[in-house]
Protein backbone atom coordinates (compact mmCIF):
# COMPACT_ATOMS: atom_id res chain seq x y z
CA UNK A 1 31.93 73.31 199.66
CA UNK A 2 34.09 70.54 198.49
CA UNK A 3 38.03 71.40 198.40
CA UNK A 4 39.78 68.27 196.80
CA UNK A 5 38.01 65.52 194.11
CA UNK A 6 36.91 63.37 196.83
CA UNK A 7 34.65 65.59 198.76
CA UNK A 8 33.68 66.36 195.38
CA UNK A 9 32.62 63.15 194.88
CA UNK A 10 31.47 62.56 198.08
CA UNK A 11 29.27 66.18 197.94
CA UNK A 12 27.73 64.78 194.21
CA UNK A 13 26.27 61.60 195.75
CA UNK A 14 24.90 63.63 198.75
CA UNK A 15 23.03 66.58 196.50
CA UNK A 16 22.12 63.35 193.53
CA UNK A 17 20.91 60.89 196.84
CA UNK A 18 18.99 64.17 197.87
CA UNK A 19 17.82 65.70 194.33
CA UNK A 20 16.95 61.79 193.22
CA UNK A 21 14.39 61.60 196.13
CA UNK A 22 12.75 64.33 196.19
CA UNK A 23 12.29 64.27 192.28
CA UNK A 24 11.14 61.21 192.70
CA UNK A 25 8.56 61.44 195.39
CA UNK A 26 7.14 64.83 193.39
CA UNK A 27 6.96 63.14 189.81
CA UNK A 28 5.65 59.93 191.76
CA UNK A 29 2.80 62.17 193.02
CA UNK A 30 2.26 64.02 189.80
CA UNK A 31 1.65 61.43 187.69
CA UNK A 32 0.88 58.05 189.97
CA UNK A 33 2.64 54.75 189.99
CA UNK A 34 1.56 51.46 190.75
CA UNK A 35 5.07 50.30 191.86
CA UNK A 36 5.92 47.30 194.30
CA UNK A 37 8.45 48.33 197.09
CA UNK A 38 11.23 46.69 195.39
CA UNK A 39 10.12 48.24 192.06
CA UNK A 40 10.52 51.42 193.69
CA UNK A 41 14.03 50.84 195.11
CA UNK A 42 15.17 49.29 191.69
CA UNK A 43 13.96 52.70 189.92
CA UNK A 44 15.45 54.84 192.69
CA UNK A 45 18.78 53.02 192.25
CA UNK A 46 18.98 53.45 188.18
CA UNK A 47 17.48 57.43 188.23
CA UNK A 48 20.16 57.69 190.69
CA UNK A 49 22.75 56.14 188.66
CA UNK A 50 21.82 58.23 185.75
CA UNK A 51 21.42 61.23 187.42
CA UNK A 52 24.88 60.16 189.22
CA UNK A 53 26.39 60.14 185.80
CA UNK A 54 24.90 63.48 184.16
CA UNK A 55 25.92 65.36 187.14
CA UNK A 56 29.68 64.10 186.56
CA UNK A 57 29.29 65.54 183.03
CA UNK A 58 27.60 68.44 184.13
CA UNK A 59 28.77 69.54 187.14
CA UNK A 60 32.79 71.06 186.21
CA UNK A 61 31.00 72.73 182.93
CA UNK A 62 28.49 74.18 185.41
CA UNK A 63 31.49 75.09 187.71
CA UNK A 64 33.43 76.67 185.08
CA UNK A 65 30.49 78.91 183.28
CA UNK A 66 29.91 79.86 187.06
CA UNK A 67 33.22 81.18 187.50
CA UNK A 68 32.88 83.17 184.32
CA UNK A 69 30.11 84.80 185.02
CA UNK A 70 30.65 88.75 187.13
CA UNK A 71 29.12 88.49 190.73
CA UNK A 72 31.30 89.33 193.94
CA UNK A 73 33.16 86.05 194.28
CA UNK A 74 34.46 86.61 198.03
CA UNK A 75 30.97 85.63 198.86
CA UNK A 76 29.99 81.80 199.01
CA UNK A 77 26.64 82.08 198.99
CA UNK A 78 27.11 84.11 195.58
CA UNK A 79 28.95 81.07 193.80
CA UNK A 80 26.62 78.66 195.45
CA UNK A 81 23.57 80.23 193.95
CA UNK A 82 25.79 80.89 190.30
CA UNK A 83 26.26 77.16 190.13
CA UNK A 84 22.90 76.09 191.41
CA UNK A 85 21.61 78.38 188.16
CA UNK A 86 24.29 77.29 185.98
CA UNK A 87 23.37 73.57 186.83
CA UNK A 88 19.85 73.06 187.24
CA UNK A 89 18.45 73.81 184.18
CA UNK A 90 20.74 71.33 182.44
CA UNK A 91 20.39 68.85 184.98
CA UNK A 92 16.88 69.13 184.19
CA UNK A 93 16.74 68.95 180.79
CA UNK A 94 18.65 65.80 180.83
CA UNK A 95 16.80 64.37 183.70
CA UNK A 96 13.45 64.94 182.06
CA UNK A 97 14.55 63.63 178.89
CA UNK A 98 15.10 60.26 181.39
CA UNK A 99 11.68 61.09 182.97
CA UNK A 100 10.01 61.56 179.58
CA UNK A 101 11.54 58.02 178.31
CA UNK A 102 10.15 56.23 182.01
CA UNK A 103 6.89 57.71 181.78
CA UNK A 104 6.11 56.54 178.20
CA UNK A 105 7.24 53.08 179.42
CA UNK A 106 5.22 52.60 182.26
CA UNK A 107 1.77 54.39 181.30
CA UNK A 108 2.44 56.32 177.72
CA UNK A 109 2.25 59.85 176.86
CA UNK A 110 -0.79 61.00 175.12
CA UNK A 111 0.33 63.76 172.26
CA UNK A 112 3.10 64.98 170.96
CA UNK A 113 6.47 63.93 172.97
CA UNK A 114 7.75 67.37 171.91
CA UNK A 115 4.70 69.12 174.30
CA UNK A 116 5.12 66.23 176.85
CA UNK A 117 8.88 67.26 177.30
CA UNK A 118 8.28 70.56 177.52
CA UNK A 119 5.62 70.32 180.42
CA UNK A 120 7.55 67.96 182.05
CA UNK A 121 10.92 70.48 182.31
CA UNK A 122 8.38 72.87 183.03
CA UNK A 123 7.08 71.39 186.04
CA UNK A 124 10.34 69.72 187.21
CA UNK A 125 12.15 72.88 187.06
CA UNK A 126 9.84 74.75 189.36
CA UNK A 127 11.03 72.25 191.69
CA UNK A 128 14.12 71.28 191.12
CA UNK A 129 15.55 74.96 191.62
CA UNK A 130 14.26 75.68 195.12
CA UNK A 131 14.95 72.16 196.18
CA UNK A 132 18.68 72.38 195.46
CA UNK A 133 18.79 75.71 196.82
CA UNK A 134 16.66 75.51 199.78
CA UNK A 135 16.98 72.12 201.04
CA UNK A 136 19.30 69.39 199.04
CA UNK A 137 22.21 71.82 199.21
CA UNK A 138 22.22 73.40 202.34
CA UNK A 139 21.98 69.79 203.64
CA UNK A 140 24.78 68.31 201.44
CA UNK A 141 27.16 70.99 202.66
CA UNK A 142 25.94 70.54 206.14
CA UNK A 143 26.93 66.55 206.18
CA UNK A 144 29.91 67.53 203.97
CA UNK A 145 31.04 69.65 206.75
CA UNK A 146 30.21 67.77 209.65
CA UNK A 147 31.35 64.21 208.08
CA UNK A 148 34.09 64.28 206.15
CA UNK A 149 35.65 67.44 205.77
CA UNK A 150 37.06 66.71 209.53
CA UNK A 151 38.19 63.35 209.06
CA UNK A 152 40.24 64.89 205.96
CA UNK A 153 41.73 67.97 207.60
CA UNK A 154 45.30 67.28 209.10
CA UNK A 155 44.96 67.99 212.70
CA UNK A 156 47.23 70.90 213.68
CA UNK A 157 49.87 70.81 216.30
CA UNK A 158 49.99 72.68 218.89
CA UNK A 159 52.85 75.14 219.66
CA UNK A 160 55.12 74.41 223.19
């Protein structure tokens, strides 16, 4: 887990990189595209932007509501999986609000929006949650880890 605001930082692009592609690649099969490669990249690089941004907003309210909440809070994993549920849902509502807004640009929504929104945080949260949980996260906090939180650590001398 991050301990200072820049492997905060560095920790939010990791789990948005991660959380952006495979949102991406699942919606992408769900409903079809017809994008170029370059189209692709350009959408990647504004969802991730976006989804950059939200998680900024979202992430020390998430943090916060997490720590509020009674569960044994020696444990890691516990506050790992408090924050995942404190986050996710949000994160998806505002993502699919994005994803809502996309998809009636590039091929419409039939129906009401209102319906449309609602299956579409439907089916991204089925997702979503196990992603960040099972995959995105443990990931993140594995290159977290392994990359930078060694190259921040003082080394420690060593005792003549």
């Amino acid at each position: 887990m991050p301990s200072n605001k820049k492997e905060g930082i560095i920790f939010g692009l990791f789990m948005c990189f991660g959380m952006v592609l495979i949102m991406s690649v699942y919606n992408t099969a769900l409903h079809g595209s017809s994008f170029t490669v370059g189209g692709a990249v350009i959408q990647f690089a504004v969802t991730f932007i976006i989804a950059f941004i939200a998680e900024s907003i979202v992430e020390p309210k998430a943090r916060k509501l997490a720590l509020s909440l009674p569960y044994d809070k020696s444990k890691e994993t516990n506050f790992i999986i408090a924050i995942a549920f404190c986050m996710v849902p949000v994160m998806v509502l505002i993502m699919s609000v994005y994803g809502l807004i996309l998809t009636s640009l590039m091929i419409g929504i039939e129906g009401s929006i209102f319906i449309a929104y609602l299956k579409t945080v439907g089916l991204n949260f089925i997702v979503a949650l196990p992603s960040q949980l099972l995959i995105v996260g443990p990931i993140s906090r594995w290159l977290l880890t392994k990359y930078i939180k060694p190259a921040t650590q003082k080394p420690k001398l060593k005792k003549v």
